[in-house]
C-alpha atoms as a PDB file:
ATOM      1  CA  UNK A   1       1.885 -18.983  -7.140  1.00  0.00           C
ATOM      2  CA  UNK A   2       3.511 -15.805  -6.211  1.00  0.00           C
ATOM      3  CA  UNK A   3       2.084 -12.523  -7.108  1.00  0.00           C
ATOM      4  CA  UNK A   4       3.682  -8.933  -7.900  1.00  0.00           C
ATOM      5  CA  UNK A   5       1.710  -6.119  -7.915  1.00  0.00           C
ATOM      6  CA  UNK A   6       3.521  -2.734 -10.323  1.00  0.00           C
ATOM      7  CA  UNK A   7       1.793   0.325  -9.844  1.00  0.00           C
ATOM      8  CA  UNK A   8       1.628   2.306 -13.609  1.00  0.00           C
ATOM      9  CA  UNK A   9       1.156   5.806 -11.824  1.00  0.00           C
ATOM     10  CA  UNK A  10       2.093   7.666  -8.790  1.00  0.00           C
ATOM     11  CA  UNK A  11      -1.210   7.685  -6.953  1.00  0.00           C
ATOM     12  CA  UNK A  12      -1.447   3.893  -6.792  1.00  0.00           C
ATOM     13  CA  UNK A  13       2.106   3.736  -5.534  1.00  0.00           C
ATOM     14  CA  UNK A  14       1.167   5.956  -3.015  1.00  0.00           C
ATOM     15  CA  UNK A  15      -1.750   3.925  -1.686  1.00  0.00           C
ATOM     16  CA  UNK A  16       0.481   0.589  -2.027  1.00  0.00           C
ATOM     17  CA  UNK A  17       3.032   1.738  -0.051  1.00  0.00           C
ATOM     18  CA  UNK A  18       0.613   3.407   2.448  1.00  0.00           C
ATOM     19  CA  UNK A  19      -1.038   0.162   2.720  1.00  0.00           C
ATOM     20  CA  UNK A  20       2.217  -1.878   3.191  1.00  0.00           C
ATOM     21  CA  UNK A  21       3.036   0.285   6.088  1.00  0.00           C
ATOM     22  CA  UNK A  22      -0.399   0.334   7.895  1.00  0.00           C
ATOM     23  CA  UNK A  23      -0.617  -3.559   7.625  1.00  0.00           C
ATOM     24  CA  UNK A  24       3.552  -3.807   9.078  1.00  0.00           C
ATOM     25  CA  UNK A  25       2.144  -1.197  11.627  1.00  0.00           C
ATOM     26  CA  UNK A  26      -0.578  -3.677  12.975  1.00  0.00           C
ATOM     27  CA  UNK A  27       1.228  -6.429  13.243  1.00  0.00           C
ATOM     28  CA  UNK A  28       4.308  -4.696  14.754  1.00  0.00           C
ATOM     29  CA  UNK A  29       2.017  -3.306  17.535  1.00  0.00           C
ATOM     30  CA  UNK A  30      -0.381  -6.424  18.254  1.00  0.00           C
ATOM     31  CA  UNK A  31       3.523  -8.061  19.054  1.00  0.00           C
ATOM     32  CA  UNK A  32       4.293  -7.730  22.800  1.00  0.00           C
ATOM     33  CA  UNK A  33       8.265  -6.827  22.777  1.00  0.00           C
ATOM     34  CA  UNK A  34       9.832  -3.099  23.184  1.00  0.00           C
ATOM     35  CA  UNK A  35      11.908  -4.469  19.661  1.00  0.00           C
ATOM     36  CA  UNK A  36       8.379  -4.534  18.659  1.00  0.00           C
ATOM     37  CA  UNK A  37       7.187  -1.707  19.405  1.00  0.00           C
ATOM     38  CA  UNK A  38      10.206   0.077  18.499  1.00  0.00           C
ATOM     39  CA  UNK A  39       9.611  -0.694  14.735  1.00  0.00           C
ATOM     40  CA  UNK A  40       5.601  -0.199  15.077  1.00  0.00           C
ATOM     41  CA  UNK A  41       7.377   3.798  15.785  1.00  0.00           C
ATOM     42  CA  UNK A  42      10.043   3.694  12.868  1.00  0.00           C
ATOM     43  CA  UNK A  43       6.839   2.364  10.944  1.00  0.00           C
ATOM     44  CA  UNK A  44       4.687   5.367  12.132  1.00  0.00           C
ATOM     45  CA  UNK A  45       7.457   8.007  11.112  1.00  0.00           C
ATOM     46  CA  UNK A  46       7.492   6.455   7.894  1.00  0.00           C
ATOM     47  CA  UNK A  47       3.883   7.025   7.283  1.00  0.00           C
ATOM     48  CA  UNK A  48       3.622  10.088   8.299  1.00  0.00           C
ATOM     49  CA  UNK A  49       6.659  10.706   5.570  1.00  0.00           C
ATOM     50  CA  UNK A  50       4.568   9.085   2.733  1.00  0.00           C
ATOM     51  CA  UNK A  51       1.158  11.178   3.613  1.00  0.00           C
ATOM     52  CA  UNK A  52       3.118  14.817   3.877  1.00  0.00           C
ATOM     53  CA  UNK A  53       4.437  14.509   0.073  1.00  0.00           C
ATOM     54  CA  UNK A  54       0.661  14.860  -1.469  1.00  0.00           C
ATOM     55  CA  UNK A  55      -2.796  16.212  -0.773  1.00  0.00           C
ATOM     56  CA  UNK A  56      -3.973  12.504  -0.187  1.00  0.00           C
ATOM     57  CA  UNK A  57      -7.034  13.180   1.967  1.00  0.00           C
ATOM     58  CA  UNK A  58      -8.536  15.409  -1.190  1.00  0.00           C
ATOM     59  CA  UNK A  59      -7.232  12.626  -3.685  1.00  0.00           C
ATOM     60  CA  UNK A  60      -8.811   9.532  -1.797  1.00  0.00           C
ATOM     61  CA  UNK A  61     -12.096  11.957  -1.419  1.00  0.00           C
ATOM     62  CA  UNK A  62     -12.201  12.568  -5.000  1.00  0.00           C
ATOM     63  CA  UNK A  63     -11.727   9.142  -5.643  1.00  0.00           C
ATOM     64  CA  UNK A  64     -14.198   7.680  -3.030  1.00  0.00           C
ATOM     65  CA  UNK A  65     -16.796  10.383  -4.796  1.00  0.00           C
ATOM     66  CA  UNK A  66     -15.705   9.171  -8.449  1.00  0.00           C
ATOM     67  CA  UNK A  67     -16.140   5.183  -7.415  1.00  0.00           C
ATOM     68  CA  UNK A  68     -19.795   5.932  -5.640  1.00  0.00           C
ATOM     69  CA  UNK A  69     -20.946   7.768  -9.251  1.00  0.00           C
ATOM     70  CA  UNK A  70     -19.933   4.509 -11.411  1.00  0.00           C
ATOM     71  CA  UNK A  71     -21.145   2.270  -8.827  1.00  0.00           C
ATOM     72  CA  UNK A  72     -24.884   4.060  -8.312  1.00  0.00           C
ATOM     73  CA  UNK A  73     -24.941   3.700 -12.411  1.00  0.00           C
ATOM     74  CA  UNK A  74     -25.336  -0.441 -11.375  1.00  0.00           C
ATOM     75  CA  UNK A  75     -28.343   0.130  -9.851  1.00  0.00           C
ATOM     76  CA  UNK A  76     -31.469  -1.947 -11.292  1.00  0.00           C
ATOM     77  CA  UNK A  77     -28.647  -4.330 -13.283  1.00  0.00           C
ATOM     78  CA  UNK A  78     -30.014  -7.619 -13.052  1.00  0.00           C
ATOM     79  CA  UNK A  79     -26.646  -9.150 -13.076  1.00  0.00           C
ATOM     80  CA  UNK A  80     -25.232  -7.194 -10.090  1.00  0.00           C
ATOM     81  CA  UNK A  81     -26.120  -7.949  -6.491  1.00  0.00           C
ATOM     82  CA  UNK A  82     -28.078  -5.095  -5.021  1.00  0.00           C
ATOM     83  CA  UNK A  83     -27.263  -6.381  -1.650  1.00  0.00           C
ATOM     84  CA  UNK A  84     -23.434  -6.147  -2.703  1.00  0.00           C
ATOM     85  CA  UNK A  85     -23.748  -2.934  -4.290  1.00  0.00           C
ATOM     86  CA  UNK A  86     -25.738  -1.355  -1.157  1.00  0.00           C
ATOM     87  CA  UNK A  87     -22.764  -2.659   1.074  1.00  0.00           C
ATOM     88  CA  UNK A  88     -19.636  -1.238  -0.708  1.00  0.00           C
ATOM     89  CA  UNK A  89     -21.454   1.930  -1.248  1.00  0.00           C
ATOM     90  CA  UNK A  90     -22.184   2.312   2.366  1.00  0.00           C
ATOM     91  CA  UNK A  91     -18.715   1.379   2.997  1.00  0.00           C
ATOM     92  CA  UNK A  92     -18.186   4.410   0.854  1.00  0.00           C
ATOM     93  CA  UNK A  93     -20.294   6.764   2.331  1.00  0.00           C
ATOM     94  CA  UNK A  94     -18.960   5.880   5.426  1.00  0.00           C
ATOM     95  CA  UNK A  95     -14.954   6.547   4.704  1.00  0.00           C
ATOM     96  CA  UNK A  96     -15.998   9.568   3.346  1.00  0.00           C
ATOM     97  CA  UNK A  97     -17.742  11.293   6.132  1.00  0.00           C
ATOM     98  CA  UNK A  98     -14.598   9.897   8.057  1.00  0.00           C
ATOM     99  CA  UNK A  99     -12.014  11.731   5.951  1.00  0.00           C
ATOM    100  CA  UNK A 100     -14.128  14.354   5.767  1.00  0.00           C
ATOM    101  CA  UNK A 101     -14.416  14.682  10.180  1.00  0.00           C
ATOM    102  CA  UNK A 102     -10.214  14.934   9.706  1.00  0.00           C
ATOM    103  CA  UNK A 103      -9.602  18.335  10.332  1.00  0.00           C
ATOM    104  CA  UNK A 104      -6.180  20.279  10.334  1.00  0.00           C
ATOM    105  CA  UNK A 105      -3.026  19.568   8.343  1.00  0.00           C
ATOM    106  CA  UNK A 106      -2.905  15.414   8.231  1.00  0.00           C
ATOM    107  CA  UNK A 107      -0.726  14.104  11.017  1.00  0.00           C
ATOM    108  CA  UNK A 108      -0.159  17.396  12.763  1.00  0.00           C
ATOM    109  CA  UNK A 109      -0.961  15.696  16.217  1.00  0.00           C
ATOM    110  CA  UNK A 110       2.249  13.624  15.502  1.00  0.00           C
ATOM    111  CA  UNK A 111       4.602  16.679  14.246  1.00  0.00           C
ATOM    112  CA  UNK A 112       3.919  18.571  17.202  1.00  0.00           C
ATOM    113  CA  UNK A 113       4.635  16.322  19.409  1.00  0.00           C
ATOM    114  CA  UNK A 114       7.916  17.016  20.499  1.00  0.00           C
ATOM    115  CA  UNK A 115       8.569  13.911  22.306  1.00  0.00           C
ATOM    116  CA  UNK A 116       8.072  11.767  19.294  1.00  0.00           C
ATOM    117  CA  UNK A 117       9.589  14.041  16.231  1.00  0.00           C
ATOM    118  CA  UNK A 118      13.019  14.104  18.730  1.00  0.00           C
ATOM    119  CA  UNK A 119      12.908  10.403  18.158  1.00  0.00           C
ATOM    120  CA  UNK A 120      11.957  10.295  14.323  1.00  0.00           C
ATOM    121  CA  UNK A 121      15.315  13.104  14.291  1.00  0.00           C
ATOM    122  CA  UNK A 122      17.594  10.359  15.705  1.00  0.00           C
ATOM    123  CA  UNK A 123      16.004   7.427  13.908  1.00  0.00           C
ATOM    124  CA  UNK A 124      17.468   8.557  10.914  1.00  0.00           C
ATOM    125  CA  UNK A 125      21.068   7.931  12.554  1.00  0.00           C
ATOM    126  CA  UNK A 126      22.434   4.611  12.674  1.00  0.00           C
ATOM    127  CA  UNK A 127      22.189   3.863  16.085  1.00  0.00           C
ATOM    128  CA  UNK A 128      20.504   6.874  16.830  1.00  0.00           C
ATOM    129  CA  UNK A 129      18.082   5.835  19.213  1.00  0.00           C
ATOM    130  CA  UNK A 130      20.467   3.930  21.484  1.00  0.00           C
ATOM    131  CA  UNK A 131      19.428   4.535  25.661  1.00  0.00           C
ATOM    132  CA  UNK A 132      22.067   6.776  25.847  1.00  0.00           C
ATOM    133  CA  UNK A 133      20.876   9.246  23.456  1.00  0.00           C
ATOM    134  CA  UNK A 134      17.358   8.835  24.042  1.00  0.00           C
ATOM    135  CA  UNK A 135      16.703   8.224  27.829  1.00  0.00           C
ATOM    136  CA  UNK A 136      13.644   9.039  28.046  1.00  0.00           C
ATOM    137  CA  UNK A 137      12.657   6.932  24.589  1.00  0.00           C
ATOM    138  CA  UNK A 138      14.278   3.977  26.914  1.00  0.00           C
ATOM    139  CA  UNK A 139      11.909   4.855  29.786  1.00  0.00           C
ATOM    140  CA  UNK A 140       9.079   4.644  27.545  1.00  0.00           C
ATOM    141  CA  UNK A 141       9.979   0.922  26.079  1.00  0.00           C
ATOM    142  CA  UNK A 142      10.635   0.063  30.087  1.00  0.00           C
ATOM    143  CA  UNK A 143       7.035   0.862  30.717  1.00  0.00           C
ATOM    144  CA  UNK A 144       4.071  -1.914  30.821  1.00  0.00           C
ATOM    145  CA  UNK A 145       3.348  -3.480  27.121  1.00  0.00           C
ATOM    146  CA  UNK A 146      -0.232  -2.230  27.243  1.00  0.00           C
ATOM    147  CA  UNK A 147       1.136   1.300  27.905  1.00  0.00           C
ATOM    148  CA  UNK A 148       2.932   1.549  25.090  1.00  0.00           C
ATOM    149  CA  UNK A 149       0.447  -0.133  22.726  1.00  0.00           C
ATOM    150  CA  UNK A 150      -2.194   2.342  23.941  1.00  0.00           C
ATOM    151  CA  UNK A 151       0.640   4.435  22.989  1.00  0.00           C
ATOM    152  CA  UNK A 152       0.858   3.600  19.682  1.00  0.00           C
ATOM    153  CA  UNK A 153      -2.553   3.338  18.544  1.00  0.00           C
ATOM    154  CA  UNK A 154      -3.789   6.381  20.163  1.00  0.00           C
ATOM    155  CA  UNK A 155      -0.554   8.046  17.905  1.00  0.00           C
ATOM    156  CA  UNK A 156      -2.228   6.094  14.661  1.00  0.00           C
ATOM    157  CA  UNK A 157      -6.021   6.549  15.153  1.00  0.00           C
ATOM    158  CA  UNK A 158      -6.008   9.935  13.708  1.00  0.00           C
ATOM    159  CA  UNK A 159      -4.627   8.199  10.611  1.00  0.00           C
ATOM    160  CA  UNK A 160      -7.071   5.627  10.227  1.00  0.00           C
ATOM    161  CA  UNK A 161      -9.959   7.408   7.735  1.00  0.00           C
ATOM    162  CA  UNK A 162      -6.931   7.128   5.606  1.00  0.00           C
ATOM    163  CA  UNK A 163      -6.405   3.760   5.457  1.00  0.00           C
ATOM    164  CA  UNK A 164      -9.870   2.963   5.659  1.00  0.00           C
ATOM    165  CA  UNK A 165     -10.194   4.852   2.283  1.00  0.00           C
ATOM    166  CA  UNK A 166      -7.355   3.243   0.687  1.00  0.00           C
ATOM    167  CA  UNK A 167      -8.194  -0.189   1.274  1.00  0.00           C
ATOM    168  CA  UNK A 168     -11.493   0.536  -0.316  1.00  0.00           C
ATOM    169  CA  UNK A 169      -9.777   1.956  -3.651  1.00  0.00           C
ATOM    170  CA  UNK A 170      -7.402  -0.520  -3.529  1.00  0.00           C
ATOM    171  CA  UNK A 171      -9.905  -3.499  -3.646  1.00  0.00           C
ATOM    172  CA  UNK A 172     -11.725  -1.971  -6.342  1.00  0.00           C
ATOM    173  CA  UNK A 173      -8.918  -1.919  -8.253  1.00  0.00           C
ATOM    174  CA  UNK A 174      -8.137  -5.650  -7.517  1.00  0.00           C
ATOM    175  CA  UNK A 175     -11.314  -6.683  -8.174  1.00  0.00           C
ATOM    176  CA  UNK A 176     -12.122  -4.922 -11.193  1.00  0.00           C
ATOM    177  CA  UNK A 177      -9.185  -6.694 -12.989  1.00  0.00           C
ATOM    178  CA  UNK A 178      -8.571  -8.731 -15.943  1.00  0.00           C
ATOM    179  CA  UNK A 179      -6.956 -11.963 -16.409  1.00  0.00           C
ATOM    180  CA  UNK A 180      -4.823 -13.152 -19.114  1.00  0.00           C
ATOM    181  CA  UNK A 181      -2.013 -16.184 -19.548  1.00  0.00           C
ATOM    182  CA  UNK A 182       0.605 -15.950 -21.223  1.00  0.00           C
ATOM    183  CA  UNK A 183       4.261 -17.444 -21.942  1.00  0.00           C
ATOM    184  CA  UNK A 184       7.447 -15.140 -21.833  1.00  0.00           C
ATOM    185  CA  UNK A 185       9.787 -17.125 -24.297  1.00  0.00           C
ATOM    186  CA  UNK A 186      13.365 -17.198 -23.144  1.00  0.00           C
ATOM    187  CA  UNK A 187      12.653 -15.091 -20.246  1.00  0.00           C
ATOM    188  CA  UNK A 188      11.322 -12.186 -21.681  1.00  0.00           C
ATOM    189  CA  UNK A 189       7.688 -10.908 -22.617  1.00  0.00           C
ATOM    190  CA  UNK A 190       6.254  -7.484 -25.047  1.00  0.00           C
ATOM    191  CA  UNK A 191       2.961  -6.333 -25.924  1.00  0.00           C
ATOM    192  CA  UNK A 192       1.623  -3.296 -27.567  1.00  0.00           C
ATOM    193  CA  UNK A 193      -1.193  -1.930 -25.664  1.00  0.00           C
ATOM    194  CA  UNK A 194      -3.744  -1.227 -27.742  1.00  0.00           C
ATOM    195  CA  UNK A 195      -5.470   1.476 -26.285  1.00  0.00           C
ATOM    196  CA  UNK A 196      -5.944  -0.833 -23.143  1.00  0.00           C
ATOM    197  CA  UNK A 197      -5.440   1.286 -19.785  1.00  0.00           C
ATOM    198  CA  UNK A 198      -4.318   0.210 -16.615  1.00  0.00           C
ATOM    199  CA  UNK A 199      -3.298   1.844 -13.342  1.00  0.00           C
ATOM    200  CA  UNK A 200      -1.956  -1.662 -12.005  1.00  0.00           C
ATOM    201  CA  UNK A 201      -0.382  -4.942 -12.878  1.00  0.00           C
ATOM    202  CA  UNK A 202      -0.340  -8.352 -11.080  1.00  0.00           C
ATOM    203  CA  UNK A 203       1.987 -11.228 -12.583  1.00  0.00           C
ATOM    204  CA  UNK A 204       1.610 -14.452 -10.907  1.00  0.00           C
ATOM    205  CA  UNK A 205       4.541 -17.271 -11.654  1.00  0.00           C
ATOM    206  CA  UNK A 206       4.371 -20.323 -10.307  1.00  0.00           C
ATOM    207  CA  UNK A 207       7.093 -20.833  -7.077  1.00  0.00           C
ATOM    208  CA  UNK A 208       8.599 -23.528  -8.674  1.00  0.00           C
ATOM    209  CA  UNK A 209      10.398 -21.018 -11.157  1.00  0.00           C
ATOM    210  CA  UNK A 210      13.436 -19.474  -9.436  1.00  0.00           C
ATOM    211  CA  UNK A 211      12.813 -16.033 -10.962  1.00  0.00           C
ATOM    212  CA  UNK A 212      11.745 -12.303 -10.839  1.00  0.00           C
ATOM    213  CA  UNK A 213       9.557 -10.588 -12.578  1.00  0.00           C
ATOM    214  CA  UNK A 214      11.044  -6.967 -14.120  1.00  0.00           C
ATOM    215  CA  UNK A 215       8.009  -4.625 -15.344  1.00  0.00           C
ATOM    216  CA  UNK A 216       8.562  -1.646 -17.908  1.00  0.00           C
ATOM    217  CA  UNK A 217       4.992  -0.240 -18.785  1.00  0.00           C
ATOM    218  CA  UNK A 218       4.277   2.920 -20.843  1.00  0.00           C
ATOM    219  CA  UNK A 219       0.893   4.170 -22.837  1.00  0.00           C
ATOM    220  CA  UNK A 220       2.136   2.143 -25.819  1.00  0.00           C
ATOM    221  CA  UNK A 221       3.904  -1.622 -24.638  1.00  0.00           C
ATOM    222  CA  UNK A 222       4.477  -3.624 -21.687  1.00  0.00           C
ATOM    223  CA  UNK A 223       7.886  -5.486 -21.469  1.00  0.00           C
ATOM    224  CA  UNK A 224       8.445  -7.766 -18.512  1.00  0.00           C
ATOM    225  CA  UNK A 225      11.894  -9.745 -17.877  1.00  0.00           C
ATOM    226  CA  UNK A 226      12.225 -12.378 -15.657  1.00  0.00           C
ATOM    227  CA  UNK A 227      15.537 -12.122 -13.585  1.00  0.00           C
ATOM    228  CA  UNK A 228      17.274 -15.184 -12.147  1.00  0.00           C
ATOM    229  CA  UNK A 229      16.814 -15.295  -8.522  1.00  0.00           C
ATOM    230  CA  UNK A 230      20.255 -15.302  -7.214  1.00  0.00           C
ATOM    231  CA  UNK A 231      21.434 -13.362  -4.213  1.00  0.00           C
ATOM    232  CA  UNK A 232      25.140 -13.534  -4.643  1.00  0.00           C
ATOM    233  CA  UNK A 233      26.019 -13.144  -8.467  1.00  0.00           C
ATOM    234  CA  UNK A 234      25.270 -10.381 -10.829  1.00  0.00           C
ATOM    235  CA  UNK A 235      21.697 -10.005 -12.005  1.00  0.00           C
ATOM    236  CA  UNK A 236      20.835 -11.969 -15.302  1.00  0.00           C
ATOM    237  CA  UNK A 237      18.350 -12.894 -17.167  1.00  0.00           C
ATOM    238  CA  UNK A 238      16.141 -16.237 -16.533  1.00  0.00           C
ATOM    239  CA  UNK A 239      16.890 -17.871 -20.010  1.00  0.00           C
ATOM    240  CA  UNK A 240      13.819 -20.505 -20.490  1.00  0.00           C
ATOM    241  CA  UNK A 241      10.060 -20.129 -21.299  1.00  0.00           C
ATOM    242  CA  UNK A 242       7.994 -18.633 -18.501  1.00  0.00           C
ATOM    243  CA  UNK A 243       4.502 -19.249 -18.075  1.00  0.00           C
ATOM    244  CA  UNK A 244       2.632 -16.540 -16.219  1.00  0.00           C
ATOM    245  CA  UNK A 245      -0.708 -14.559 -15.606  1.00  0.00           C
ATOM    246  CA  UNK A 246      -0.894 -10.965 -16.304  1.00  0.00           C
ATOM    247  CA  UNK A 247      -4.162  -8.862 -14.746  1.00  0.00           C
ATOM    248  CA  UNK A 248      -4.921  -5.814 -15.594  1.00  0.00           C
ATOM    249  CA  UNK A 249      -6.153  -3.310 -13.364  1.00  0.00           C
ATOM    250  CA  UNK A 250      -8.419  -0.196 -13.608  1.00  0.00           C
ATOM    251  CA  UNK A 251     -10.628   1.403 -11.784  1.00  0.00           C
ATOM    252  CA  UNK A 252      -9.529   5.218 -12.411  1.00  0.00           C
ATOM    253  CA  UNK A 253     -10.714   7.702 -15.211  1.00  0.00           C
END
């Protein structure tokens, strides 16, 4: 199966894409090559883009805080794990007091580092960071690979209550999802809400079905298309019965 996640609001895009870019961070700067380490940077400049266009340390606060109220309410139910419950609370507790020890403008240490924002200014140029223009950004991806992944993660670990945080949300929000099968006939798929609420969808098709899911969502229908998958032609629509799984999840009030 193949799953696609749609965000229904902007705070869960935020964390998705937040959490796409921390996870292509890690793997980008556990890899040994300057190539590597070159896009762990261009990945670094791109979160500190996506966490300067909100308040997101007082949003995943407010969130953690909201989650730890609706969780405590569990307490005593015989059909919850108090061992389980105990755990993500303290996981809770503990992102908090970490977001909470951030102090300053978020990412600061990176904008005033002069070294670094002259390369995020030429990164935007094609070509832009070429050894010519940047000899001293060459220097640095000469130096010893342990260097520059000290580098790197000593540049990220202010950033980390962050993602700590999000993960947290973001896997109550899987978790607390519900599961339903259904059949888009001809390719395409509508429901009526119903009063449900969700901040996030999951579709899983099977791999076997050379198509892409297309999600419209609004407070009053969901309408999903599934596209052909083919790279060269015009877009169109994937004209036979698709079976699929649709979860809904939602965590926030």
């Amino acid at each position: 199966m193949i799953s696609y996640e749609y965000p229904l609001n902007e705070k869960v895009r935020t964390l998705l894409r937040l959490e796409d870019l921390f996870a292509r961070m890690a793997y980008f700067t556990n890899h040994d090559q300057s190539m590597d380490h070159h896009a762990a940077l261009s990945t670094l400049f791109e979160i500190l883009e996506v966490i300067s266009r909100a308040d997101l340390k007082s949003d995943l606060l407010q969130e953690l805080e909201r989650q730890k109220r609706s969780l405590a309410a569990l307490y005593n139910n015989p059909e919850i794990s108090q061992e389980a419950l105990e755990a993500i609370l303290g996981e809770i507790d503990a992102a908090g007091v970490n977001l909470l020890a951030m102090t300053g403008k978020v990412g600061q240490h990176l904008r005033e580092n002069e070294w670094l924002m002259g390369i995020k200014q030429r990164a935007v140029m094609p070509g832009g960071t070429c050894e010519f223009d940047l000899p001293s950004y060459h220097y640095w991806q000469e130096q010893d690979v342990n260097f520059r992944r000290d580098n790197l993660r000593s540049w990220l670990a202010p950033l980390l209550p962050l993602h700590t945080a999000l993960k947290i949300i973001l896997r109550l929000l899987r978790e607390n999802g519900k599961i339903f099968h259904f059949t888009a006939h001809q390719g395409t798929f509508q429901q009526m809400q119903g009063g449900r609420v969700a901040q996030m969808l999951r579709v899983r098709i099977s791999r076997d079905l050379p198509c892409i899911p297309e999600v419209g969502a609004n407070k009053y229908a969901i309408n999903i298309r599934f596209i052909a998958a083919n790279y060269a032609a015009k877009s169109a629509l994937f004209e036979q019965d698709v079976p699929f799984d649709l979860t809904f999840c939602s965590i926030f009030t």
